[in-house]
C-alpha atoms as a PDB file:
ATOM      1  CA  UNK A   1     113.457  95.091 118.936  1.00  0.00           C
ATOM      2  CA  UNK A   2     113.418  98.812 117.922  1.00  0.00           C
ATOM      3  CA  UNK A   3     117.112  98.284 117.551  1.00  0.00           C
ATOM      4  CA  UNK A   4     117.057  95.748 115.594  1.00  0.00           C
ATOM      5  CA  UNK A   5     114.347  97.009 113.315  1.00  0.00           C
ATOM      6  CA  UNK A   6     116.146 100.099 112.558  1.00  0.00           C
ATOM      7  CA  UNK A   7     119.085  98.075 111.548  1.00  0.00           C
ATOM      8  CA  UNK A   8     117.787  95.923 109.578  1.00  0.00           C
ATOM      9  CA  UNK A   9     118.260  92.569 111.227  1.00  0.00           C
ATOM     10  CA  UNK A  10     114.925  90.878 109.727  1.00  0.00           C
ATOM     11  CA  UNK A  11     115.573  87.610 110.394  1.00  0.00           C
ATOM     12  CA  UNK A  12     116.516  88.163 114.070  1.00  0.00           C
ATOM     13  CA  UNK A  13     113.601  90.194 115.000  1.00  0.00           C
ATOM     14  CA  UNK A  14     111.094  87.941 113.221  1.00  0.00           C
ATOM     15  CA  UNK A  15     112.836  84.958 115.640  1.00  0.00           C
ATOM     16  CA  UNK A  16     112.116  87.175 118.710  1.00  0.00           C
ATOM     17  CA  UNK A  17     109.040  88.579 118.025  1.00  0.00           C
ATOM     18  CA  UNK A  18     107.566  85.003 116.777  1.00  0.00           C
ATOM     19  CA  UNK A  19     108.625  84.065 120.669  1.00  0.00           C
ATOM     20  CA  UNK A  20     106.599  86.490 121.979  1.00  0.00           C
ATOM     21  CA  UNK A  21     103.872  86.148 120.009  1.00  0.00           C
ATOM     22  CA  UNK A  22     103.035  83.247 121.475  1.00  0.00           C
ATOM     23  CA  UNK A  23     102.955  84.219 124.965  1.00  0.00           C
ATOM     24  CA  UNK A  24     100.353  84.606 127.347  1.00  0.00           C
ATOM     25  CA  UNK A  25      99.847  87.961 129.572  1.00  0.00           C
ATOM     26  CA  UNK A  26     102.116  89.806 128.212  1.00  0.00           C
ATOM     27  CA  UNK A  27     102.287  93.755 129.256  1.00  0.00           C
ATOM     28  CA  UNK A  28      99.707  95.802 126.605  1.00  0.00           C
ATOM     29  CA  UNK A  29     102.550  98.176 126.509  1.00  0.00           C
ATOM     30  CA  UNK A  30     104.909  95.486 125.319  1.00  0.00           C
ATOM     31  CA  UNK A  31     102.028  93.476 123.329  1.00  0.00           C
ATOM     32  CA  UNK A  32     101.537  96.662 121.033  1.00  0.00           C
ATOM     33  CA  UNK A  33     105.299  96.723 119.892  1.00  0.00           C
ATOM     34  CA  UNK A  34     105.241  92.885 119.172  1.00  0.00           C
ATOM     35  CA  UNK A  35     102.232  93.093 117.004  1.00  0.00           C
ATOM     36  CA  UNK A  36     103.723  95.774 115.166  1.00  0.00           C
ATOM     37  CA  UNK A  37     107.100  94.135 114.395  1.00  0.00           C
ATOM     38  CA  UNK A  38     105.807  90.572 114.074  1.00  0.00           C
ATOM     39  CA  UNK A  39     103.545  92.221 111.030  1.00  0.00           C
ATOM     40  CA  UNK A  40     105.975  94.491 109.532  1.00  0.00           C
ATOM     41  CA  UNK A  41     108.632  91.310 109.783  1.00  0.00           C
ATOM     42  CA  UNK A  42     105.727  89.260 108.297  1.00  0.00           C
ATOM     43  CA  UNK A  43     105.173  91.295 105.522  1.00  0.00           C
ATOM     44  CA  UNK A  44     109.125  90.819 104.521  1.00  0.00           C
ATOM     45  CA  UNK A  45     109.498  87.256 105.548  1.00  0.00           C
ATOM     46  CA  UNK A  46     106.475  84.998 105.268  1.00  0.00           C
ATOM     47  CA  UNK A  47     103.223  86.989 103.485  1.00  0.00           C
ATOM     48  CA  UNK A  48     100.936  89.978 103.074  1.00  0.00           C
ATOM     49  CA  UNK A  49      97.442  88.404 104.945  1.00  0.00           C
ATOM     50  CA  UNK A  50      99.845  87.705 108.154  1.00  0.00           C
ATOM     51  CA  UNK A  51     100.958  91.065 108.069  1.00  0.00           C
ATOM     52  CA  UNK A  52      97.818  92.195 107.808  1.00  0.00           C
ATOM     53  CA  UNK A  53      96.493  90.235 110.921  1.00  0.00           C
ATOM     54  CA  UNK A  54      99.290  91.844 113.085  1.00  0.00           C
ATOM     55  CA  UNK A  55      99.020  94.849 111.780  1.00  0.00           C
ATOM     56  CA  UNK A  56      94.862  94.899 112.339  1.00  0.00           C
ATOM     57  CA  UNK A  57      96.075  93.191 116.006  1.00  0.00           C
ATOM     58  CA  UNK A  58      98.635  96.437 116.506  1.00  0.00           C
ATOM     59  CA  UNK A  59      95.990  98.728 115.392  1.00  0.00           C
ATOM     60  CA  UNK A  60      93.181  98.020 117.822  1.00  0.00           C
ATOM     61  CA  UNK A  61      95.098  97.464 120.815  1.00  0.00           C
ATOM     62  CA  UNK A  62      96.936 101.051 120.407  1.00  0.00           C
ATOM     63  CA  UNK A  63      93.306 102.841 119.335  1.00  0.00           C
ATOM     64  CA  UNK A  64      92.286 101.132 122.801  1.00  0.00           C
ATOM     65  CA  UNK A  65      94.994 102.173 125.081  1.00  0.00           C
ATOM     66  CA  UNK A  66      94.614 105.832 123.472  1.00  0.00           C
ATOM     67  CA  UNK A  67      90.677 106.100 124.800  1.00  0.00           C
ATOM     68  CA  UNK A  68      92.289 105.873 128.237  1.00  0.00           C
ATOM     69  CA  UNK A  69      95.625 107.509 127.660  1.00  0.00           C
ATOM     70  CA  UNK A  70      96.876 109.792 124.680  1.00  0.00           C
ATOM     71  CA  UNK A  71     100.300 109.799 124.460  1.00  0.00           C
ATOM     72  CA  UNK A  72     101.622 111.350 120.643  1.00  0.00           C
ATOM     73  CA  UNK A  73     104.395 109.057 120.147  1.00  0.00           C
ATOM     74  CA  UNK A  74     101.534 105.793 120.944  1.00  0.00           C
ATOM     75  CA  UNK A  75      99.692 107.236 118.232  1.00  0.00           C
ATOM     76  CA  UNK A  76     102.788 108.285 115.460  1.00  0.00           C
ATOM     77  CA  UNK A  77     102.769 104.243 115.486  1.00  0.00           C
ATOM     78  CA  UNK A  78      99.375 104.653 114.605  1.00  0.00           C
ATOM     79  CA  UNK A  79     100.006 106.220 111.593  1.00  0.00           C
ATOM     80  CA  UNK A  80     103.045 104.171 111.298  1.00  0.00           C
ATOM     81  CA  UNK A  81     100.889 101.146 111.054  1.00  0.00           C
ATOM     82  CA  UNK A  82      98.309 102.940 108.993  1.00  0.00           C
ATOM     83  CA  UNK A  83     100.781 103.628 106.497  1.00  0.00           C
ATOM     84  CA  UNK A  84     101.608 100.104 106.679  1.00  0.00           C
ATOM     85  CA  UNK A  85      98.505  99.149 105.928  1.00  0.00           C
ATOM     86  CA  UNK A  86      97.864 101.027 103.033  1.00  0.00           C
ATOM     87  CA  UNK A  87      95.562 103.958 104.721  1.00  0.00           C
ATOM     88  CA  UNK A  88      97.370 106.381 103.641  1.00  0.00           C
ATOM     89  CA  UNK A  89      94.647 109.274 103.626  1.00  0.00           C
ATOM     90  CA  UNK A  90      93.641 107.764 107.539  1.00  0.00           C
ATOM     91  CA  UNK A  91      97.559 108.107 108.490  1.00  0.00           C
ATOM     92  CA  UNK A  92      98.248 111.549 106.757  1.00  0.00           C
ATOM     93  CA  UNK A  93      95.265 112.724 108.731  1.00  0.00           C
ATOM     94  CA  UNK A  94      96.196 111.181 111.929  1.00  0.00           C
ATOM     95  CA  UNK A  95      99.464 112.919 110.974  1.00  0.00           C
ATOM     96  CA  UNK A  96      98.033 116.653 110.698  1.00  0.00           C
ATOM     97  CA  UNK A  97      95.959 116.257 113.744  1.00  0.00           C
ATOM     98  CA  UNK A  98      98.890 115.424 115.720  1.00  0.00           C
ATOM     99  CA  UNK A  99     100.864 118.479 114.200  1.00  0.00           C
ATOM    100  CA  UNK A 100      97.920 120.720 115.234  1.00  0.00           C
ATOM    101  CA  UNK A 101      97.703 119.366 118.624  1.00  0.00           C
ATOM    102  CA  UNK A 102     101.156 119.743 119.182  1.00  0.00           C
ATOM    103  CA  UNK A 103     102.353 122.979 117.290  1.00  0.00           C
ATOM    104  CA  UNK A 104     104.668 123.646 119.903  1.00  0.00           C
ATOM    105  CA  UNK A 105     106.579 120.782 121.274  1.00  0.00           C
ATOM    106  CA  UNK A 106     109.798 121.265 121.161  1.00  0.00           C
ATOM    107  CA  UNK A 107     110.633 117.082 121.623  1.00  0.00           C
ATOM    108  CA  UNK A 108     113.167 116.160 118.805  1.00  0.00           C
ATOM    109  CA  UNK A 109     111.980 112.687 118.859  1.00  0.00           C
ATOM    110  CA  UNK A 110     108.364 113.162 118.461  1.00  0.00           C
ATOM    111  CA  UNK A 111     109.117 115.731 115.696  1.00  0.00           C
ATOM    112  CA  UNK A 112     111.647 113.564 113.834  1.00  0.00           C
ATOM    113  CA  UNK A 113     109.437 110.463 114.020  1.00  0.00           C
ATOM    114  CA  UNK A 114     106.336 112.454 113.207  1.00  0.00           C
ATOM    115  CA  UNK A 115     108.215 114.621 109.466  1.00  0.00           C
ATOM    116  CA  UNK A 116     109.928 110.933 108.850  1.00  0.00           C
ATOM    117  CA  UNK A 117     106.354 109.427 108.822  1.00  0.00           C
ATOM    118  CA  UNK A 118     104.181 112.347 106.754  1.00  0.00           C
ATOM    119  CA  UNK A 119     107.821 111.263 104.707  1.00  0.00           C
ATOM    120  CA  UNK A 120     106.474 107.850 104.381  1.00  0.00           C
ATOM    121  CA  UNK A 121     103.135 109.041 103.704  1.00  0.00           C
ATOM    122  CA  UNK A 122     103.852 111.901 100.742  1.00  0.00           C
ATOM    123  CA  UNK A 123     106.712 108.791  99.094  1.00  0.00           C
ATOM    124  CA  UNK A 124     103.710 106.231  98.822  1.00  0.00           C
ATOM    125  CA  UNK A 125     101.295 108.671  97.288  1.00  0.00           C
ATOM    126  CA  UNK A 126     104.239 109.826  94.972  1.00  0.00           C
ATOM    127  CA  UNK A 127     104.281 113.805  96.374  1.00  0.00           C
ATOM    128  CA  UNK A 128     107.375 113.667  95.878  1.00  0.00           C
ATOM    129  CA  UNK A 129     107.732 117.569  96.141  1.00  0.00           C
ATOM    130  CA  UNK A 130     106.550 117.520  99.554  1.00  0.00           C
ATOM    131  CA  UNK A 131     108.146 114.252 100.201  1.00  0.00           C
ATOM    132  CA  UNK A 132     111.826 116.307 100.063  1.00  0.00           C
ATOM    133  CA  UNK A 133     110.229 119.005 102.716  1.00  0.00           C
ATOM    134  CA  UNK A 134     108.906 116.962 104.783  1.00  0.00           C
ATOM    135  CA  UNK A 135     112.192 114.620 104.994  1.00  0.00           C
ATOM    136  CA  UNK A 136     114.374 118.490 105.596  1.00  0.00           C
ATOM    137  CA  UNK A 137     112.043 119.097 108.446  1.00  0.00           C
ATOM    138  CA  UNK A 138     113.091 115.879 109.913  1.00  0.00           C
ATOM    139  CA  UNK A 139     116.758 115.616 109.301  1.00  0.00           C
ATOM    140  CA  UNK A 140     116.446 119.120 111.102  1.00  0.00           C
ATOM    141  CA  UNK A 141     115.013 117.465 114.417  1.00  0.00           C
ATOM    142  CA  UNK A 142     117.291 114.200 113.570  1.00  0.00           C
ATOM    143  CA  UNK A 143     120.259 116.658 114.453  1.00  0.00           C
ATOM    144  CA  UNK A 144     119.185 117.449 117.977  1.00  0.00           C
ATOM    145  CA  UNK A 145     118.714 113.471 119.227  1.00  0.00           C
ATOM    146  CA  UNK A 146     122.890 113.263 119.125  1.00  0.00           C
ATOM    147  CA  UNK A 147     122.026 110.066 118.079  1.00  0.00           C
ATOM    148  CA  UNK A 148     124.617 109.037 115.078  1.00  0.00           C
ATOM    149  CA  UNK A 149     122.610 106.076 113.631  1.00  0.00           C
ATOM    150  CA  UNK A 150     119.081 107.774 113.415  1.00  0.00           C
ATOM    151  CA  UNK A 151     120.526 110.904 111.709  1.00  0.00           C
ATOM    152  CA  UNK A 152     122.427 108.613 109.341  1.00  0.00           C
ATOM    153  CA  UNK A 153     118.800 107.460 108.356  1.00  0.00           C
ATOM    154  CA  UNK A 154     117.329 110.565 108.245  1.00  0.00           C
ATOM    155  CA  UNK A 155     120.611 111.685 105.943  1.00  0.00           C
ATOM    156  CA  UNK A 156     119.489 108.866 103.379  1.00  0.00           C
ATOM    157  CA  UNK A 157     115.628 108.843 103.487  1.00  0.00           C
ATOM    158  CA  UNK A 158     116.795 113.225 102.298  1.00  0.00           C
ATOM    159  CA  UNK A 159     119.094 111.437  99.879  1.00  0.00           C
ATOM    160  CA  UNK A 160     116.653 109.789  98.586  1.00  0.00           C
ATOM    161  CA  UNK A 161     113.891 112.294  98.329  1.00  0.00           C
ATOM    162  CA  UNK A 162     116.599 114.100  96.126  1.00  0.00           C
ATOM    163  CA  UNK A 163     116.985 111.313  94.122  1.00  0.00           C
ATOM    164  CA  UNK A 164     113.506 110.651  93.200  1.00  0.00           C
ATOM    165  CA  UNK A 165     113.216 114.588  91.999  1.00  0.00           C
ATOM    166  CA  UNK A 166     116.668 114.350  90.066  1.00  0.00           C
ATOM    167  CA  UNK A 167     118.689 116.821  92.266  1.00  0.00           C
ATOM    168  CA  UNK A 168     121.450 113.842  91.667  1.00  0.00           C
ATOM    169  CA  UNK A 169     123.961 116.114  93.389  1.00  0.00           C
ATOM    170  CA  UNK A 170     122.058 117.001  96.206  1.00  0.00           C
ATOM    171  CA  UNK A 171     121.381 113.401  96.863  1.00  0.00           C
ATOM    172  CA  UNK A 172     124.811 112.024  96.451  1.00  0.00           C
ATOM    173  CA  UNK A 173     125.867 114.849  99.508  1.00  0.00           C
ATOM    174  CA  UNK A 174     123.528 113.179 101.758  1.00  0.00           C
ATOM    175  CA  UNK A 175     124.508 109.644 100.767  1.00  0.00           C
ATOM    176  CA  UNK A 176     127.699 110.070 101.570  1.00  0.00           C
ATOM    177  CA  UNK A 177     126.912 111.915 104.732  1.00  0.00           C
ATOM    178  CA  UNK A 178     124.528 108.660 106.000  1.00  0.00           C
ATOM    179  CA  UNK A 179     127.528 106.597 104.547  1.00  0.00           C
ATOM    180  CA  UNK A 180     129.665 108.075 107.176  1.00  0.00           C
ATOM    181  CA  UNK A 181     127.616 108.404 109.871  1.00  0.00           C
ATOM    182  CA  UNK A 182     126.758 104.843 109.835  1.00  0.00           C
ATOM    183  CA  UNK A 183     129.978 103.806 109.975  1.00  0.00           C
ATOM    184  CA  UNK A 184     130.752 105.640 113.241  1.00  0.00           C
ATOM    185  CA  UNK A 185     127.179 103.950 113.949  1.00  0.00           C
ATOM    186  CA  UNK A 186     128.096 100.521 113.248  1.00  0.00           C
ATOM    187  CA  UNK A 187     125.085 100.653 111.045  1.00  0.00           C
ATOM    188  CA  UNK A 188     126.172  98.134 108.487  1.00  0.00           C
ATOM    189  CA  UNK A 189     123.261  98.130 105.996  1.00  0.00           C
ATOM    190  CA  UNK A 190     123.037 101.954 105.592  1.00  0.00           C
ATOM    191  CA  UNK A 191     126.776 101.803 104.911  1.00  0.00           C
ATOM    192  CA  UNK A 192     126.053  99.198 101.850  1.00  0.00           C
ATOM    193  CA  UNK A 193     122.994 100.758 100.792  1.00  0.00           C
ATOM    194  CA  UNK A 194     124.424 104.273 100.962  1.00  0.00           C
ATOM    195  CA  UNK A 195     127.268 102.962  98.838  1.00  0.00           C
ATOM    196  CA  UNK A 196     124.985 101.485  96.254  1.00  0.00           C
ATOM    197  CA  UNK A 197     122.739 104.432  96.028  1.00  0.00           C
ATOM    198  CA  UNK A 198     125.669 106.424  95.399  1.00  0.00           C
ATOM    199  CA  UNK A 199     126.454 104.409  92.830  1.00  0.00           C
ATOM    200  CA  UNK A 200     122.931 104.538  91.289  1.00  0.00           C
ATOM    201  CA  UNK A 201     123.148 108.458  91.266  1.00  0.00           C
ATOM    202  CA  UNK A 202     126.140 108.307  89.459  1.00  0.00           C
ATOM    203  CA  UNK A 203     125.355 105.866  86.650  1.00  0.00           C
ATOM    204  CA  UNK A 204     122.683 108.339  86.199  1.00  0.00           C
ATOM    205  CA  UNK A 205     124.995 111.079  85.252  1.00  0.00           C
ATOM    206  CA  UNK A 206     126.546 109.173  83.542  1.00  0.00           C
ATOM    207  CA  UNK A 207     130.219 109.314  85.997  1.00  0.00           C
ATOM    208  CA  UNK A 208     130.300 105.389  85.082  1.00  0.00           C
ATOM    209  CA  UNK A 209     134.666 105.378  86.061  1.00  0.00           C
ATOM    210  CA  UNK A 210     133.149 107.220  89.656  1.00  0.00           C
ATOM    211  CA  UNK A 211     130.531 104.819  90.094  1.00  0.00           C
ATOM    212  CA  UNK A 212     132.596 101.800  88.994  1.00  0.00           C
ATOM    213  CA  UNK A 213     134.943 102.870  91.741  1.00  0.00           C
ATOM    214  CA  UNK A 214     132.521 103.190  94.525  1.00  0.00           C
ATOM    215  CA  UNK A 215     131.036 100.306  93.642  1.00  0.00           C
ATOM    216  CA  UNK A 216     134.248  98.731  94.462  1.00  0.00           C
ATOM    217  CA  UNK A 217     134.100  99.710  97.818  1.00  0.00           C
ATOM    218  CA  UNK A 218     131.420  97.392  98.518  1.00  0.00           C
ATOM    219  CA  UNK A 219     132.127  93.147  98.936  1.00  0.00           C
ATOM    220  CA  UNK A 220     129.210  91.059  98.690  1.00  0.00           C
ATOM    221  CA  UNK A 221     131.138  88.558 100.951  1.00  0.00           C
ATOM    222  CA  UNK A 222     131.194  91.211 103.964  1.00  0.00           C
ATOM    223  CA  UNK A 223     127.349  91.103 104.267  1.00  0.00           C
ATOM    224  CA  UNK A 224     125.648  90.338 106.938  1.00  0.00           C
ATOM    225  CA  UNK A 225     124.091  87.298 107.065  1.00  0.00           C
ATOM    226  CA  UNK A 226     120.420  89.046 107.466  1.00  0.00           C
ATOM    227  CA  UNK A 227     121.200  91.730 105.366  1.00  0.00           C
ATOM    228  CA  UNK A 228     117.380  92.356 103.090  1.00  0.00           C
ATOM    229  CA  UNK A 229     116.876  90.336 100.487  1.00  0.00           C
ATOM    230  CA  UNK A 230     115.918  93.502  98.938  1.00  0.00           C
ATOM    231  CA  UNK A 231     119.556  95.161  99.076  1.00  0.00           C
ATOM    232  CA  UNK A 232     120.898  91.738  97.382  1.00  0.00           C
ATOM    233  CA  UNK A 233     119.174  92.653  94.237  1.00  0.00           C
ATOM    234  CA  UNK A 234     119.958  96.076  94.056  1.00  0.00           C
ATOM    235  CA  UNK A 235     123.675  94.816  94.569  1.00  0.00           C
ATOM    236  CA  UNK A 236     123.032  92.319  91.954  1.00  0.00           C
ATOM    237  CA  UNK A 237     121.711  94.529  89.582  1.00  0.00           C
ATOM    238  CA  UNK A 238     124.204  96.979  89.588  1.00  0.00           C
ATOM    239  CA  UNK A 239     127.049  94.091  89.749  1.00  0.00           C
ATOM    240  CA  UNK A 240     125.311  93.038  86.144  1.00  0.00           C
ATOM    241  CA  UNK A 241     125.158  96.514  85.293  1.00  0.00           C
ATOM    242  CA  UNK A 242     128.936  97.694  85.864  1.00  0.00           C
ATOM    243  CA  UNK A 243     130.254  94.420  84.625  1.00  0.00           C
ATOM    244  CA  UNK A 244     128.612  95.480  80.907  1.00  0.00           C
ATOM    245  CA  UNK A 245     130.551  98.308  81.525  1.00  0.00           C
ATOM    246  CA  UNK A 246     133.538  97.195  82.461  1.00  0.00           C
ATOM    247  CA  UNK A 247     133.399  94.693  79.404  1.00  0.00           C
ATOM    248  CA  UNK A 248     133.059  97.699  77.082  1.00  0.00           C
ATOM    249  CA  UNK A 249     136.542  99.443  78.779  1.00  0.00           C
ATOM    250  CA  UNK A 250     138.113  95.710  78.670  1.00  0.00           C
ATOM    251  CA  UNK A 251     137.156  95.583  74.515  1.00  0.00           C
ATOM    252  CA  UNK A 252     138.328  99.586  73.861  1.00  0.00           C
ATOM    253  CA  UNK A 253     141.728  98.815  75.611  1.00  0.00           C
ATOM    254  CA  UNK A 254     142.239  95.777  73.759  1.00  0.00           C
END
């Protein structure tokens, strides 16, 4: 599920996870990470009030297995979910208490997972400032997992702190970098949406021959069949974009 989740396979997960909703004494452990899926999948797929029941679900059974056992990467999925949720003041404090508690862990994972979520946290209240430091900080824990496909992630979620400030250079480096990380990943969505935020970055410096060409390099017919609904837009949007453009060079060489 977490696999599938960070790849983007929406339609997939929200088939399994709608199978195990359903089931009866299932593992708590197990239980948790199916609430949590079926309501972020929910949220994409059907609507916001059955997200919001999962996500309350998700919530209390992980606040109950914490009275009994406090584990910090059980309760990063708090603030995951908080986040979710809209709590954002509830998550970000969740968030520092963890960071207090555990100055001095030296675990890449729960460090990457806990900068990428205070990430999530600073992007939805629009601190974007400390958005960019927080997503450094991870990236620089991302590099010690040796795991291609989450640092191709945490590449892009820098790129796109960048973006959101401007630093248009700065960003494109880091696309490009998650570009070709997910390819040795097999990561096909953060190839296309690398790609198209590449493009963006470009059309907004106005390098409309370097963005038309990169946009070439992505086919709409290679998608996968899951791929988000919301990275057919952007595609679209561009496509309608460039092809004004293109129209223009079509007219001047004429």
């Amino acid at each position: 599920m977490e696999a599938w989740f960070n790849l983007q396979h929406e339609e997939k997960l929200f088939k399994e996870v709608s199978y195990w909703v359903k089931q009866d004494n299932l593992p708590i452990n197990f239980l948790v990470y199916v609430y949590i899926y079926h309501a972020k999948m929910s949220k994409v797929l059907v609507d916001k009030t059955t997200s919001e029941l999962y996500l309350n679900k998700a919530l209390t059974l992980l606040s109950s297995i914490n009275k009994t056992i406090s584990r910090p990467m059980r309760l990063i999925e708090i603030a995951n979910l908080q986040t979710a949720n809209g709590q954002l003041t509830n998550a970000r404090e969740t968030l520092l208490t963890l960071e207090r508690k555990f100055s001095k862990s030296g675990s890449p994972r729960f460090n990457s997972e806990l900068y990428t979520n205070f990430g999530h946290v600073a992007y939805q209240l629009k601190q974007y400032k400390q958005h960019v430091d927080y997503r450094i900080k991870a990236l620089e824990w991302s590099k010690l997992l040796e795991n291609k496909q989450q640092l191709g992630i945490a590449h892009y979620n820098l790129a796109r702190a960048l973006h959101l400030i401007s630093s248009y250079q700065e960003a494109k480096k880091h696309y490009l970098r998650a570009y070709d990380l997910a390819i040795q990943a097999h990561d096909t969505i953060i190839q296309i949406t690398s790609q198209l935020r590449i493009v963006e970055v470009l059309l907004l410096q106005g390098s409309n021959d370097e963005a038309y060409d990169h946009f070439l390099k992505v086919t709409r017919e290679n998608f996968p069949l899951d791929t988000p609904k919301v990275v057919l837009k952007q595609y679209d949007r561009l496509q309608n974009e460039l092809s004004t453009y293109q129209d223009k060079l079509d007219n001047q060489n004429n």
